[in-house]
C-alpha atoms as a PDB file:
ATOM      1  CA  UNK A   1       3.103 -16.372  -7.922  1.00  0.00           C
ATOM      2  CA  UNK A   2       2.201 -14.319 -10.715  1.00  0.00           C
ATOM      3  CA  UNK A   3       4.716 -11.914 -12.489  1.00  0.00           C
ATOM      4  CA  UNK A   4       3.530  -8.361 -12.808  1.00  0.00           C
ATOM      5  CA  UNK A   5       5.951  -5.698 -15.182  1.00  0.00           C
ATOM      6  CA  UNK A   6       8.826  -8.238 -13.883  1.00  0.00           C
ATOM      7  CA  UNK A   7       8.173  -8.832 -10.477  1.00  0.00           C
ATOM      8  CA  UNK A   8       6.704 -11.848  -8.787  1.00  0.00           C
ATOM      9  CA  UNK A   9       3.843 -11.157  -6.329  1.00  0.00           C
ATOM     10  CA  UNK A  10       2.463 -13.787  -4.415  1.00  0.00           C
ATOM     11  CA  UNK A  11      -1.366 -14.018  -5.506  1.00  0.00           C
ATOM     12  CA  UNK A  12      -3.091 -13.911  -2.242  1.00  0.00           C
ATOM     13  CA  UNK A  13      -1.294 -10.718  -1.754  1.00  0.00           C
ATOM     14  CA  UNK A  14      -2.544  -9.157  -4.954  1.00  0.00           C
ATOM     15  CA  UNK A  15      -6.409 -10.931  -3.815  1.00  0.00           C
ATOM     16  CA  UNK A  16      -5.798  -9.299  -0.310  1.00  0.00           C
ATOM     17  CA  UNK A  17      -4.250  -5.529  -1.669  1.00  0.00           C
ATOM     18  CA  UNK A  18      -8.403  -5.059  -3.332  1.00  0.00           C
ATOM     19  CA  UNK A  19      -9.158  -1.298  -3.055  1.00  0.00           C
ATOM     20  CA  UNK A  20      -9.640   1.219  -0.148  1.00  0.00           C
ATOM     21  CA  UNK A  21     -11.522   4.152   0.759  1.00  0.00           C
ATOM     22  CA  UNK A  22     -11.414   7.034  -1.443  1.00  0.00           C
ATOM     23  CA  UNK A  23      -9.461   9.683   0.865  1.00  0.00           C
ATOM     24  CA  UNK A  24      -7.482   6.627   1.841  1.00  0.00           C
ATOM     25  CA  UNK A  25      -6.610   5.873  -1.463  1.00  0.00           C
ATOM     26  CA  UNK A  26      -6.037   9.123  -2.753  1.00  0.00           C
ATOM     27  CA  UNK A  27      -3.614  10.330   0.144  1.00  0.00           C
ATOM     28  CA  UNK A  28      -1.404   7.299   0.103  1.00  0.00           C
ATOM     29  CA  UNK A  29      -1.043   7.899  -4.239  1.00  0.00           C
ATOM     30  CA  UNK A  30      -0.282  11.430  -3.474  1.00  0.00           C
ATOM     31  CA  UNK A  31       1.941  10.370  -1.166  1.00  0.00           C
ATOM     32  CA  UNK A  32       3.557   7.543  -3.273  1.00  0.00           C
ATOM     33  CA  UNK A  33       3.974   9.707  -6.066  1.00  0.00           C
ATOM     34  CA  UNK A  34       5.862  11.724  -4.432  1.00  0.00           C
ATOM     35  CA  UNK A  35       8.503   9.125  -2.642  1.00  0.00           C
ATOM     36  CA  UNK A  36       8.430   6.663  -5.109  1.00  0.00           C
ATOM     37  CA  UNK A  37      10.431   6.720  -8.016  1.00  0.00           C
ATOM     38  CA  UNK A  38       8.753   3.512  -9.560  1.00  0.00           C
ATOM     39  CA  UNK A  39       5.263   5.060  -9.359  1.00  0.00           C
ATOM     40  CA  UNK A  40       4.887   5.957 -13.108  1.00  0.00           C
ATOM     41  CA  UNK A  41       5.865   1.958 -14.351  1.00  0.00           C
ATOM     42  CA  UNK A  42       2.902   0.869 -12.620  1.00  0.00           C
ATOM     43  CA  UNK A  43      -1.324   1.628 -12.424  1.00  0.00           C
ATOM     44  CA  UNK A  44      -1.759   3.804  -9.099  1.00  0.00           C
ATOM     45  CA  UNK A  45      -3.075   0.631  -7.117  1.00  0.00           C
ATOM     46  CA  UNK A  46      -0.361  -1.659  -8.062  1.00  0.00           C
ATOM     47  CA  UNK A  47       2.064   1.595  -7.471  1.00  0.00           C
ATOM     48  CA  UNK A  48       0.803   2.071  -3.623  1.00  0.00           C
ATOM     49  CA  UNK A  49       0.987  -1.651  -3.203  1.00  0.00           C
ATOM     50  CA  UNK A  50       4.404  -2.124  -3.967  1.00  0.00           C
ATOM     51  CA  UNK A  51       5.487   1.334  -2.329  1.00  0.00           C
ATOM     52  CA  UNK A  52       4.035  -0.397   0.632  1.00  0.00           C
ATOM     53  CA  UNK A  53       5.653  -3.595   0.264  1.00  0.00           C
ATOM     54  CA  UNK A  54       9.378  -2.026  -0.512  1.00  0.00           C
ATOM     55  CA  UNK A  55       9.309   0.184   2.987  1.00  0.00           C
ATOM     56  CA  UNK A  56       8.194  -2.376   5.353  1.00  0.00           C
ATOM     57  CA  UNK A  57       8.128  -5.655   5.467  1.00  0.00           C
ATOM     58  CA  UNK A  58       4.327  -6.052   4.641  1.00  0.00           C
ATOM     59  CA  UNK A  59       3.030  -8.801   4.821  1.00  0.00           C
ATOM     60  CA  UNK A  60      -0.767  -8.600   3.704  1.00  0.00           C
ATOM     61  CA  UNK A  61      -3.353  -5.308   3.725  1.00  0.00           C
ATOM     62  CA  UNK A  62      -6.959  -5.243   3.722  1.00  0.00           C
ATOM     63  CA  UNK A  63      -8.188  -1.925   2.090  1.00  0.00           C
ATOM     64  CA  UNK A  64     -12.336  -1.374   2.452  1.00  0.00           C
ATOM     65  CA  UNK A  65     -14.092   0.453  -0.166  1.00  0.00           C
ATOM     66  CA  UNK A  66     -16.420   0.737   2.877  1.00  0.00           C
ATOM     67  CA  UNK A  67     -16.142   4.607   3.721  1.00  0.00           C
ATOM     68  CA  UNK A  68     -16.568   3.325   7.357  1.00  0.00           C
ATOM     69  CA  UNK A  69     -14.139   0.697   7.389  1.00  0.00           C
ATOM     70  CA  UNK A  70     -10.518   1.586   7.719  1.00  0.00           C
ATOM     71  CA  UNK A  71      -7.595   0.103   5.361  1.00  0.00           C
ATOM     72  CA  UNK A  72      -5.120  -2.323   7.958  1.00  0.00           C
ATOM     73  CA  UNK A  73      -2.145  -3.780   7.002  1.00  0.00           C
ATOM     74  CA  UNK A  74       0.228  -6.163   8.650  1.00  0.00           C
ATOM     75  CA  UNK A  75       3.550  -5.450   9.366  1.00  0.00           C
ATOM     76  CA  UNK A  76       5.543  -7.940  11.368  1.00  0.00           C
ATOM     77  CA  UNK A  77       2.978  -9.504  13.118  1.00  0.00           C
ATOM     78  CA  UNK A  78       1.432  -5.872  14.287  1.00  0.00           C
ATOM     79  CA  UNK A  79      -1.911  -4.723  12.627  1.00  0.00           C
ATOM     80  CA  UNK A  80      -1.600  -1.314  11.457  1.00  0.00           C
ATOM     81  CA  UNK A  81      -4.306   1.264  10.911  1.00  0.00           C
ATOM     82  CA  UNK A  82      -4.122   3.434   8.025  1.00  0.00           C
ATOM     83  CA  UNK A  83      -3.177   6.774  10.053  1.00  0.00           C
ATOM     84  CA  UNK A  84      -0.367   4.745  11.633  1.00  0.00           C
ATOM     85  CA  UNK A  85       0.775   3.873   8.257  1.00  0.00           C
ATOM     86  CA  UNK A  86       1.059   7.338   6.700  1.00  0.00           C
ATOM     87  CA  UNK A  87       2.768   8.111  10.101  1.00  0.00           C
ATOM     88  CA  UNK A  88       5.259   5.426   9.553  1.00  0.00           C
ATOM     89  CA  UNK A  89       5.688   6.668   5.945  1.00  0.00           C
ATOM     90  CA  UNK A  90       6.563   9.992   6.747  1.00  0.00           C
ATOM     91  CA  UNK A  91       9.223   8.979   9.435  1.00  0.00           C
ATOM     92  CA  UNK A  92      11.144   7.174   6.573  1.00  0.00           C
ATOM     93  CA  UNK A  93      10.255   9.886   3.865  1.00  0.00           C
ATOM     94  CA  UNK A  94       9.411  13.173   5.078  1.00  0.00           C
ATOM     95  CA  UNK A  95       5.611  14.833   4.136  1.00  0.00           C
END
């Protein structure tokens, strides 16, 4: 476990949450900054991560820096591809 501005995060998490593709990336921090009001306290990466982590039950991501490989997560056993996430996001938070 490694503490991070006062939270514990398990370190394989933090290994696993590594980057994603650039529209990816820049629609979930849009997104986040909008819907989270923690956003600010944290660097944009660490910000989505945790956004993430507090509105599902996450349990790992994988996000590509690949442009052709898409960022999955898993939630509760189910993989989940990035437009399904943003999709899920919106149903608990609006656009």
């Amino acid at each position: 476990m490694k503490e991070i501005n006062g939270r514990q995060i398990n370190d394989a998490v933090l290994n696993y949450i590594n980057g994603g593709t650039k529209e990816q990336n820049e629609e979930l921090q849009e997104y986040a900054k909008r819907h989270y009001p923690d956003y600010d306290k944290y660097d944009p990466k660490s910000a989505v991560a945790f956004f993430i982590m507090e509105s599902f039950k996450l349990r790992a991501s994988r996000m590509s820096d690949n442009p052709d490989t898409e960022n999955l997560y898993l939630i509760d056993g189910q993989t989940v591809d990035h437009a399904t996430m943003m999709s899920m996001l919106r149903e608990i938070y609006g656009d």
